[in-house]
N, C-alpha and C. Protein backbone atom coordinates (compact mmCIF):
# COMPACT_ATOMS: atom_id res chain seq x y z
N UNK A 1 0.83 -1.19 0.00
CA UNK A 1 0.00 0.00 0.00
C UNK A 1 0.87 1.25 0.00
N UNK A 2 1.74 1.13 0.78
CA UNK A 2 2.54 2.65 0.85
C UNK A 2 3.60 2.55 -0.78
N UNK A 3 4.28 1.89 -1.29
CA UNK A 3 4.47 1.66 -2.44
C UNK A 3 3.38 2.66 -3.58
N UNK A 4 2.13 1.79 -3.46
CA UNK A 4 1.26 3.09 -4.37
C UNK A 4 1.07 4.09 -3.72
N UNK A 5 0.99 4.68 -2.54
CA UNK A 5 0.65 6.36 -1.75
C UNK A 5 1.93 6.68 -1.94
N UNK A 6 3.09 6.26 -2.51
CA UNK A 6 4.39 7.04 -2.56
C UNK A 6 4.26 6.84 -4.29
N UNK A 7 3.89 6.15 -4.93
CA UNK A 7 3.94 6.50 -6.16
C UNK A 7 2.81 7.54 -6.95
N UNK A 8 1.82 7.24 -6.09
CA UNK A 8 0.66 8.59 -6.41
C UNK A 8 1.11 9.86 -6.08
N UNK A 9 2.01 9.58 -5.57
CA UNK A 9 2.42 11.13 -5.01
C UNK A 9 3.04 11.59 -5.54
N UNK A 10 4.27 11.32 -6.22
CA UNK A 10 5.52 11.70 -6.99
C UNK A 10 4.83 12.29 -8.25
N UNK A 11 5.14 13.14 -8.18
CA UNK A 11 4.38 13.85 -10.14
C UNK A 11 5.80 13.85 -10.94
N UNK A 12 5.27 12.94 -12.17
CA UNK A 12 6.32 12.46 -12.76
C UNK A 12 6.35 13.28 -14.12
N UNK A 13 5.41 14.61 -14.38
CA UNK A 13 5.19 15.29 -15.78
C UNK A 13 5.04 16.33 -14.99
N UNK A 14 5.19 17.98 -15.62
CA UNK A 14 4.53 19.19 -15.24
C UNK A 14 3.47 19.27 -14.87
N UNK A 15 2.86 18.95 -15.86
CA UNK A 15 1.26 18.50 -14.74
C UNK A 15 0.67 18.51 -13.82
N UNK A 16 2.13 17.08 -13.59
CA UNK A 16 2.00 16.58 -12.37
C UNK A 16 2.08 17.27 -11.33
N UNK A 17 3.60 18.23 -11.67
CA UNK A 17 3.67 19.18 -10.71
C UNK A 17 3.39 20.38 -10.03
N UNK A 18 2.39 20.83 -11.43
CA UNK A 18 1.55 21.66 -11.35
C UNK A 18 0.54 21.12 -10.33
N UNK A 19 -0.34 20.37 -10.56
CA UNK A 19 -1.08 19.97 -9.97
C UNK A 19 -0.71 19.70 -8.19
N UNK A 20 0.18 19.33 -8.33
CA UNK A 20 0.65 18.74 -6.80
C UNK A 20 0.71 20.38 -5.72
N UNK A 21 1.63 21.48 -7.02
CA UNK A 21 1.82 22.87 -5.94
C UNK A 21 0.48 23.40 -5.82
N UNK A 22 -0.78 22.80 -7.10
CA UNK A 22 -1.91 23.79 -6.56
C UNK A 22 -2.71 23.00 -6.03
N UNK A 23 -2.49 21.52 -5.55
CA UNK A 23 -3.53 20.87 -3.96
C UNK A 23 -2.96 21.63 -3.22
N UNK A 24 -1.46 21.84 -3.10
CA UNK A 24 -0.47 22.03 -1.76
C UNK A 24 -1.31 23.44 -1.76
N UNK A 25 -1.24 24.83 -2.12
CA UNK A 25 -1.44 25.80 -1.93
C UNK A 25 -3.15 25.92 -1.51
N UNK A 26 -4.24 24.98 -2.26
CA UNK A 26 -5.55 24.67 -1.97
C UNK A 26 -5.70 24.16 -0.64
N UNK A 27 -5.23 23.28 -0.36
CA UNK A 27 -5.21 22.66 0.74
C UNK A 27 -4.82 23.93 1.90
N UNK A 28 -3.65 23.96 2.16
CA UNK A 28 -3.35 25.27 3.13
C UNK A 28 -4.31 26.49 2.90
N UNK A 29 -4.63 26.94 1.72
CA UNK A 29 -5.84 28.03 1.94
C UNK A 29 -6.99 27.83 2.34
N UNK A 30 -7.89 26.41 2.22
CA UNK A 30 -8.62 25.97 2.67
C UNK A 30 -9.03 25.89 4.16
N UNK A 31 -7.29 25.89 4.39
CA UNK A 31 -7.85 25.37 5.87
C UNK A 31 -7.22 26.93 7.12
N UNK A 32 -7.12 28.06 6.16
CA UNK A 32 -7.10 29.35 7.08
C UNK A 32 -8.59 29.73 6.98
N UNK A 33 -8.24 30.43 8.05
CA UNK A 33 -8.85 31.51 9.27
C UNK A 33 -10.32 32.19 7.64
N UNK A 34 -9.71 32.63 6.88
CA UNK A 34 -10.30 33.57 5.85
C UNK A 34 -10.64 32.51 5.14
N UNK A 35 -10.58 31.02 4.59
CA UNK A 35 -11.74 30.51 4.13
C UNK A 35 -12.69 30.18 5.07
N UNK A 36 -12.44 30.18 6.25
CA UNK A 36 -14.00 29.98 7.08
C UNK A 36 -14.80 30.99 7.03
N UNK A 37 -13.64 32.04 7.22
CA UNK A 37 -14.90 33.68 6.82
C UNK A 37 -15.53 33.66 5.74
N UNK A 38 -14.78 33.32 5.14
CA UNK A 38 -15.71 33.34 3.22
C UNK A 38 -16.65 32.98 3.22
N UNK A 39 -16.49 31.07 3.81
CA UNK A 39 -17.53 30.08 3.80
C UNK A 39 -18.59 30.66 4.50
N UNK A 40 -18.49 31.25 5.85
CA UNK A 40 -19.60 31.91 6.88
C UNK A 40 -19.90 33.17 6.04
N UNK A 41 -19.52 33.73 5.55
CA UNK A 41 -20.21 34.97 4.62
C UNK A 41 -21.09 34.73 3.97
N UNK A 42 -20.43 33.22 2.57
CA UNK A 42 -21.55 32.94 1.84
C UNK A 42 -22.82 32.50 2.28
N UNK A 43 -22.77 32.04 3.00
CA UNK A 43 -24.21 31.14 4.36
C UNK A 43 -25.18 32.43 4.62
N UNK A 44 -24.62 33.39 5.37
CA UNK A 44 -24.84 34.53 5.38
C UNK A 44 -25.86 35.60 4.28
N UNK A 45 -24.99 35.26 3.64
CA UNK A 45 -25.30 36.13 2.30
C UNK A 45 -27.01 35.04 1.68
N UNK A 46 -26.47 33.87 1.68
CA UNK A 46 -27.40 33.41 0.66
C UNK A 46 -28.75 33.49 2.17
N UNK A 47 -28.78 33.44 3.10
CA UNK A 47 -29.52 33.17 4.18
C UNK A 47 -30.11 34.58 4.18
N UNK A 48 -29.49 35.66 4.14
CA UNK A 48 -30.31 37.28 4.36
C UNK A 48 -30.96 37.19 2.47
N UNK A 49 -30.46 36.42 1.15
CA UNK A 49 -31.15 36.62 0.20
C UNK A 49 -32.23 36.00 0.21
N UNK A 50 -32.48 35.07 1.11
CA UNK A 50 -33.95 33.76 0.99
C UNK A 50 -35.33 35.16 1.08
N UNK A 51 -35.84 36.09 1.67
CA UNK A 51 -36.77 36.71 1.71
C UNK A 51 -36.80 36.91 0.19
N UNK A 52 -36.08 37.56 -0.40
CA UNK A 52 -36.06 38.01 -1.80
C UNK A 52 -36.21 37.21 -3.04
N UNK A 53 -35.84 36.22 -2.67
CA UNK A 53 -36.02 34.94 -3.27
C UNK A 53 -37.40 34.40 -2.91
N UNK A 54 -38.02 34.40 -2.10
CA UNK A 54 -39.33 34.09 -1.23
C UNK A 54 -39.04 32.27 -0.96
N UNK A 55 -37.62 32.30 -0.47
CA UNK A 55 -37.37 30.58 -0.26
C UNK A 55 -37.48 29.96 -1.35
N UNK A 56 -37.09 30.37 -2.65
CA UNK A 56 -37.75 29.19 -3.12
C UNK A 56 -37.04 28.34 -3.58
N UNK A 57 -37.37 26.86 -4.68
CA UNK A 57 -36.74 25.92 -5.03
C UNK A 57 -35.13 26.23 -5.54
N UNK A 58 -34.86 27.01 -6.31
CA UNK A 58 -34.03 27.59 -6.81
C UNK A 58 -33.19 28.10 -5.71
N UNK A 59 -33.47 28.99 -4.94
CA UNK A 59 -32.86 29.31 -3.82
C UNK A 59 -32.12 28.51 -3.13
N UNK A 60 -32.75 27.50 -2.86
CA UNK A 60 -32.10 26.36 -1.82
C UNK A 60 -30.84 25.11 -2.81
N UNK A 61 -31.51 25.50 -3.98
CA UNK A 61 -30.46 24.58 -5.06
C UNK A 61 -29.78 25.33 -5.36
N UNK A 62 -29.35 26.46 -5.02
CA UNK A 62 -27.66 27.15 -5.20
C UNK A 62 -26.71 27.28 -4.13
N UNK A 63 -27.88 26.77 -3.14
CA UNK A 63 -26.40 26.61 -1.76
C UNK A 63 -26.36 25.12 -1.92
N UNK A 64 -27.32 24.68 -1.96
CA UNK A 64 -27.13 22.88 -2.78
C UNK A 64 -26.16 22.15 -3.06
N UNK A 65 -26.25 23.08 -4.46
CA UNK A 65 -25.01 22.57 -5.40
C UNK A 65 -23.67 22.85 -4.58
N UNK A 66 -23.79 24.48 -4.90
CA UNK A 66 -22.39 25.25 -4.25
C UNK A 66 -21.90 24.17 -3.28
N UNK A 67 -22.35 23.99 -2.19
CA UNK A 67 -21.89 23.09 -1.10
C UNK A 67 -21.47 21.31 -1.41
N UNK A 68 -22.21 20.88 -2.19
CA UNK A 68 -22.18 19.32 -2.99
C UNK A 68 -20.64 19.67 -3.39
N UNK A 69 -20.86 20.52 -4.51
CA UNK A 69 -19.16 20.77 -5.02
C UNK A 69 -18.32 20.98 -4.45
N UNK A 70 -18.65 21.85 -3.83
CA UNK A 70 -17.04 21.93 -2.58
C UNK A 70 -16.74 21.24 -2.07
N UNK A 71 -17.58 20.61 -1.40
CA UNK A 71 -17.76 18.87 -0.40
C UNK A 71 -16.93 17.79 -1.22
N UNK A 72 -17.68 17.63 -2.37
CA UNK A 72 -16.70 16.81 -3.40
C UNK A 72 -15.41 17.13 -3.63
N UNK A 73 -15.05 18.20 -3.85
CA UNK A 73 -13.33 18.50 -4.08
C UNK A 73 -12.72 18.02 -2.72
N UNK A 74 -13.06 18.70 -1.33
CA UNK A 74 -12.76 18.90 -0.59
C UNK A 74 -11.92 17.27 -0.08
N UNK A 75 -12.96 16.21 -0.31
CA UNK A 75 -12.66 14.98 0.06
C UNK A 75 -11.61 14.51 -0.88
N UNK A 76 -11.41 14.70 -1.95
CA UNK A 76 -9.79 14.53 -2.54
C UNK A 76 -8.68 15.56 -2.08
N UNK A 77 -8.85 16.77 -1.51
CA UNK A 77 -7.80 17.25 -1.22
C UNK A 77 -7.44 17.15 0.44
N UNK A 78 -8.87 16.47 1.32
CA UNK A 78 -8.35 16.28 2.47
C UNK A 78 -7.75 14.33 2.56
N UNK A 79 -8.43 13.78 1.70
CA UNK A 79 -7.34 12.24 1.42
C UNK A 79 -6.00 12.23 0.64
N UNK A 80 -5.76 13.18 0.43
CA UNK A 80 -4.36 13.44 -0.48
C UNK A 80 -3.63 14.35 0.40
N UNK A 81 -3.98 15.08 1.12
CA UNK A 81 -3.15 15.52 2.54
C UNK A 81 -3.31 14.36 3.62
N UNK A 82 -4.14 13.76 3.90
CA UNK A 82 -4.10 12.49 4.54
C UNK A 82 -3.34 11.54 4.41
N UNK A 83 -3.14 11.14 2.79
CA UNK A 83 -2.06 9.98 2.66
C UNK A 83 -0.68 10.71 2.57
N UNK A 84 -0.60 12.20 2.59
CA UNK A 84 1.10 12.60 2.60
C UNK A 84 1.45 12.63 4.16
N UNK A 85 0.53 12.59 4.71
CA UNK A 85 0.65 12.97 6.25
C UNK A 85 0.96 11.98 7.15
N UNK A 86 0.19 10.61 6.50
CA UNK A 86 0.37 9.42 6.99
C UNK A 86 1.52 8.81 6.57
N UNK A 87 2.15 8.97 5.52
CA UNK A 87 3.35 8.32 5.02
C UNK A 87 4.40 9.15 5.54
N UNK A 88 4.87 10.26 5.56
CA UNK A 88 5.55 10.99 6.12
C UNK A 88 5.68 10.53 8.14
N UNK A 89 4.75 10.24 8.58
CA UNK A 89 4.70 10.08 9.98
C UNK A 89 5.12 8.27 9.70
N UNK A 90 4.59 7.63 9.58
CA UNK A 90 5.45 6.47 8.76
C UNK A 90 6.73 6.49 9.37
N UNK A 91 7.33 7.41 7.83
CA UNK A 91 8.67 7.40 7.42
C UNK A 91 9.57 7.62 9.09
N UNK A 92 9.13 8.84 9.21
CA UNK A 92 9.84 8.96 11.00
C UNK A 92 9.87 7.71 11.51
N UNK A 93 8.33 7.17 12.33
CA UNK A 93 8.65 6.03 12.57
C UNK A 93 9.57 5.03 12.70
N UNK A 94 9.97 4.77 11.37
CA UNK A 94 10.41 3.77 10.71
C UNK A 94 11.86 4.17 11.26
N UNK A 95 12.15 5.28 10.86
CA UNK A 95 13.59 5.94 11.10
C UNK A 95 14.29 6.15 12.85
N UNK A 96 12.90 6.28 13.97
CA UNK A 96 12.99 6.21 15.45
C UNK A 96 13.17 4.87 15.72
N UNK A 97 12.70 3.63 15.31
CA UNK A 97 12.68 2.46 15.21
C UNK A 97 13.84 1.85 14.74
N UNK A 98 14.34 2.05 14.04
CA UNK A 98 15.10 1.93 13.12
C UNK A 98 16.75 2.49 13.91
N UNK A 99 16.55 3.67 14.59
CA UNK A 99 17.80 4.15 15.24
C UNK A 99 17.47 3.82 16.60
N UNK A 100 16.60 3.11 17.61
CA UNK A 100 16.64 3.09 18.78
C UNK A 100 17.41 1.26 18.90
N UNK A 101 18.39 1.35 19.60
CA UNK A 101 18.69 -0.31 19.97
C UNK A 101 17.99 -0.62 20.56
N UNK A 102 17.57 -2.18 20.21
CA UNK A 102 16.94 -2.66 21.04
C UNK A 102 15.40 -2.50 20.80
N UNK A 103 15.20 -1.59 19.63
CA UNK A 103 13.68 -1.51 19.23
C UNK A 103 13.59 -2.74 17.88
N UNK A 104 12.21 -3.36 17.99
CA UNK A 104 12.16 -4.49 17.68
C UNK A 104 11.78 -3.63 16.01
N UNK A 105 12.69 -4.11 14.75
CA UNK A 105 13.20 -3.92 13.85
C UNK A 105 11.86 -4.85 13.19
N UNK A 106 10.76 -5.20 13.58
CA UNK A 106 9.80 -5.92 12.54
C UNK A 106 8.68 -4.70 12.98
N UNK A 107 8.64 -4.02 13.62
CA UNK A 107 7.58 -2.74 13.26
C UNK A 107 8.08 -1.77 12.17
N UNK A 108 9.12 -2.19 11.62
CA UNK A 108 8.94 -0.91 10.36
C UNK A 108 8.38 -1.89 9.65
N UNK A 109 7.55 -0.71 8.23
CA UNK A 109 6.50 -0.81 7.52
C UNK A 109 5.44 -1.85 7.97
N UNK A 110 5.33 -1.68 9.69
CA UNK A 110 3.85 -2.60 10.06
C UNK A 110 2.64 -2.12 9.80
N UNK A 111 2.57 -0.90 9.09
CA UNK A 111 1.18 -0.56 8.00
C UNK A 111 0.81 -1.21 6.95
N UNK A 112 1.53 -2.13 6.64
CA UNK A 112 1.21 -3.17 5.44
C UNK A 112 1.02 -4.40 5.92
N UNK A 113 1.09 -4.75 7.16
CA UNK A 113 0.74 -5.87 7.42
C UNK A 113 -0.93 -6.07 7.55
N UNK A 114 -1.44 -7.39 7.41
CA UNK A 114 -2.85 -7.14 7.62
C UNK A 114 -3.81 -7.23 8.80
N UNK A 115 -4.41 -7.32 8.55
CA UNK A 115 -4.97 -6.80 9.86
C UNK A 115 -5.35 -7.77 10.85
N UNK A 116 -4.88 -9.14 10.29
CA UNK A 116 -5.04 -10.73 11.62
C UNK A 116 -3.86 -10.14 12.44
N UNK A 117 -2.70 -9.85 11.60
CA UNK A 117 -1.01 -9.91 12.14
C UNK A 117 -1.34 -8.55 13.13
N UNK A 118 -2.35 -7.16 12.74
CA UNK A 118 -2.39 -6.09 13.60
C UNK A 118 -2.83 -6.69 15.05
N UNK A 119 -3.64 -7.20 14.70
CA UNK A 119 -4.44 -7.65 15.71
C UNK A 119 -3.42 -8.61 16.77
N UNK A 120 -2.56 -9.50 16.24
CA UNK A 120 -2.03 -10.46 16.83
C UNK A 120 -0.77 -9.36 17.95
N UNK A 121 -0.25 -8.48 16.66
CA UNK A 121 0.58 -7.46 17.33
C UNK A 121 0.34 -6.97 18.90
N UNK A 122 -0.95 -6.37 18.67
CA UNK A 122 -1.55 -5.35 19.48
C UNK A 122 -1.82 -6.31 20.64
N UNK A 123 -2.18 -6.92 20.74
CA UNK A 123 -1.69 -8.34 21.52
C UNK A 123 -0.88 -8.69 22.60
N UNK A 124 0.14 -8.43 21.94
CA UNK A 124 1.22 -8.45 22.42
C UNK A 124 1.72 -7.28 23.59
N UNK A 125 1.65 -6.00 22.70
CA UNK A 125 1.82 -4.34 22.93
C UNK A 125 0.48 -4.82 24.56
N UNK A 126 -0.35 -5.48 24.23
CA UNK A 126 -1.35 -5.32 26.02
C UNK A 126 -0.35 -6.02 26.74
N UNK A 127 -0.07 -7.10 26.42
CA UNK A 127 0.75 -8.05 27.42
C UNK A 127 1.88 -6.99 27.75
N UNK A 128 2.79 -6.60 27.14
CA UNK A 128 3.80 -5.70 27.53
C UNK A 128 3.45 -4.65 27.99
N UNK A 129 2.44 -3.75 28.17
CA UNK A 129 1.87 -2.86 28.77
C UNK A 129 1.34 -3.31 30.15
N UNK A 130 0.96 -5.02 30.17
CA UNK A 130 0.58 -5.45 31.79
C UNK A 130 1.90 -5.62 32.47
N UNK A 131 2.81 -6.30 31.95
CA UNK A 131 4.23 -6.10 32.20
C UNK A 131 4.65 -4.99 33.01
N UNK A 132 4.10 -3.83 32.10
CA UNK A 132 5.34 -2.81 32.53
C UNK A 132 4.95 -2.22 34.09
N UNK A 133 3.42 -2.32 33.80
CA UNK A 133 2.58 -1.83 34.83
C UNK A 133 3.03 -3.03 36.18
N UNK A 134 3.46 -3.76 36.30
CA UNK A 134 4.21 -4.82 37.21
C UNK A 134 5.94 -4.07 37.62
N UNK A 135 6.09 -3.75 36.35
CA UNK A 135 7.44 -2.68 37.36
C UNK A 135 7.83 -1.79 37.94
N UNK A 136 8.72 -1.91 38.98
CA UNK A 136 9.12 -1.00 39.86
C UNK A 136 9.69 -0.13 39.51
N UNK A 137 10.46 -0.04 38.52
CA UNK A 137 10.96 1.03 38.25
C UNK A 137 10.33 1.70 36.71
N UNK A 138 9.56 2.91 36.66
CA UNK A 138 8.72 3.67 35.42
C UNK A 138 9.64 3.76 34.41
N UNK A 139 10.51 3.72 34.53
CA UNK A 139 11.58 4.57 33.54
C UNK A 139 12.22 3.86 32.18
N UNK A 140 12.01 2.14 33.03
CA UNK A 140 12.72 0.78 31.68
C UNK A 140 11.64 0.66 30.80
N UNK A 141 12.33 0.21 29.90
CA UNK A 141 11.49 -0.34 28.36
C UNK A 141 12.01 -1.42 27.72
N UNK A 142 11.07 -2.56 27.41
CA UNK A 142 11.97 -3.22 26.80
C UNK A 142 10.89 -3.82 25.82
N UNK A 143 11.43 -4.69 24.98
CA UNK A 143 11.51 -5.14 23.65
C UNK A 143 10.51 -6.07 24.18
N UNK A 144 9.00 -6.72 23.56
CA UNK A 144 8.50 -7.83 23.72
C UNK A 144 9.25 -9.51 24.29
N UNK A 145 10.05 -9.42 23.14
CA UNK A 145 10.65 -10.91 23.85
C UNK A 145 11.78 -10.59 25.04
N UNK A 146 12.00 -9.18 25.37
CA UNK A 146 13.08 -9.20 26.62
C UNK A 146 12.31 -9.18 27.60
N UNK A 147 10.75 -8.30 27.16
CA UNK A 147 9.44 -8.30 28.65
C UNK A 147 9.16 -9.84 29.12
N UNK A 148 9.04 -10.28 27.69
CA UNK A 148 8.36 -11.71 28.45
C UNK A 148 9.30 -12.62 28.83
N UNK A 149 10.96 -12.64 28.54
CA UNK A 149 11.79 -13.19 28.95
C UNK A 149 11.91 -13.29 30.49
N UNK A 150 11.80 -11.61 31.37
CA UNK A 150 12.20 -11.17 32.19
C UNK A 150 11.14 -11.46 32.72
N UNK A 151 9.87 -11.08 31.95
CA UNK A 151 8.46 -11.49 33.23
C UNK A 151 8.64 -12.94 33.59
N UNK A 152 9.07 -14.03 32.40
CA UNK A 152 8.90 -15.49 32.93
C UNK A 152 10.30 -15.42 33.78
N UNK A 153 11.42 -15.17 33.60
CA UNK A 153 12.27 -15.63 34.74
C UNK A 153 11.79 -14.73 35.96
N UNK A 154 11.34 -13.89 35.95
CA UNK A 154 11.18 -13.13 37.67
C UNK A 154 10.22 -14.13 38.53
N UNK A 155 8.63 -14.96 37.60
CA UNK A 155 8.38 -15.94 38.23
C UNK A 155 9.07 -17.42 38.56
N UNK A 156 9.63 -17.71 37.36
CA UNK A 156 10.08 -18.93 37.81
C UNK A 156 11.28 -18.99 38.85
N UNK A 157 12.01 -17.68 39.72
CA UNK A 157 12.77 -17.47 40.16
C UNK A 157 12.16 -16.86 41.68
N UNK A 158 10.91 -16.52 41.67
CA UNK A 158 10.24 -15.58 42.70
C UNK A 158 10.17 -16.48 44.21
N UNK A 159 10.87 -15.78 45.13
CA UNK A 159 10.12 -16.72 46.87
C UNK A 159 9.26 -16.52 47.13
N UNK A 160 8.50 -17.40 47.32
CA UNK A 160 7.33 -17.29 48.42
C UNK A 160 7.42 -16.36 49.08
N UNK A 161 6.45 -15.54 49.62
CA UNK A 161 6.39 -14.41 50.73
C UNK A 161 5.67 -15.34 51.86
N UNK A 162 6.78 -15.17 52.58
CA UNK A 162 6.42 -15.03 53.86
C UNK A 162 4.75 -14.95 54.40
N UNK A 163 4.43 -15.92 55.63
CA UNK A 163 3.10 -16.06 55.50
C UNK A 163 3.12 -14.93 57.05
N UNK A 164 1.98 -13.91 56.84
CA UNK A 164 1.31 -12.85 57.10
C UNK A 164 0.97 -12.07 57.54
């Protein structure tokens, strides 16, 4: 999957790149301060014209449309900032993972795995989270198979306490 969201992305003609600087510039104008004013103006505007209009069919099918269309663009330029946003946060990932020792080196690109293996993962991530919540000291971290290494030897090694 990230393979095609990194190849959809790359604009490989002028076009392409045309296209790519005017989502990039759409996108960021979209989402200031002054397109909400706009948007609340037009609402505005068409809402103080309804008397003059006397409500009618027509009236209500030009904020209709207007809004259908925008709505429609809107959802390709907020999934195309979505998948640059998500692959980019990814990429870090991959790269924190990747430079921490001792970080378990099969979570990079675990966005392509499917979703039995997510599931099986996440799994795991509880067990090591009951783990950690068992230690004394907040501060350690460790790797799934060093948690459960250390959780099974601390029992098979543990005394009896003292009776009461």
């Amino acid at each position: 999957m990230r393979a095609m969201l990194s190849r959809a992305m790359r604009p490989k003609s002028r076009l392409g790149q045309r296209l790519e600087r005017l989502s990039r510039l759409v996108t960021a104008w979209t989402g200031s301060s002054w397109a909400f004013a706009i948007a609340s103006a037009v609402i505005v505007v068409w809402l103080v014209s309804g008397p003059l209009f006397h409500f009618s069919d027509t009236w209500q099918l030009v904020i209709n449309t207007g809004t259908t269309i925008v709505t429609f663009l809107m959802v390709f330029l907020i999934q195309r900032a979505q998948n640059k946003d998500s692959l980019a946060i990814q990429l870090k990932l991959n790269e924190i993972v990747a430079a921490i020792p001792g970080a378990s080196n099969r979570l990079i690109d675990i966005e392509d795995m499917n979703e039995a293996d997510l599931v099986r993962l996440h799994e795991f991530y509880c067990r090591l989270a009951a783990m950690a919540k068992q230690e004394v000291d907040l501060r350690k971290s460790h790797s799934i198979e060093e948690a459960e290494a250390r959780h099974q030897h601390k029992h098979k090694h543990a005394k009896p306490l003292p009776p009461g």
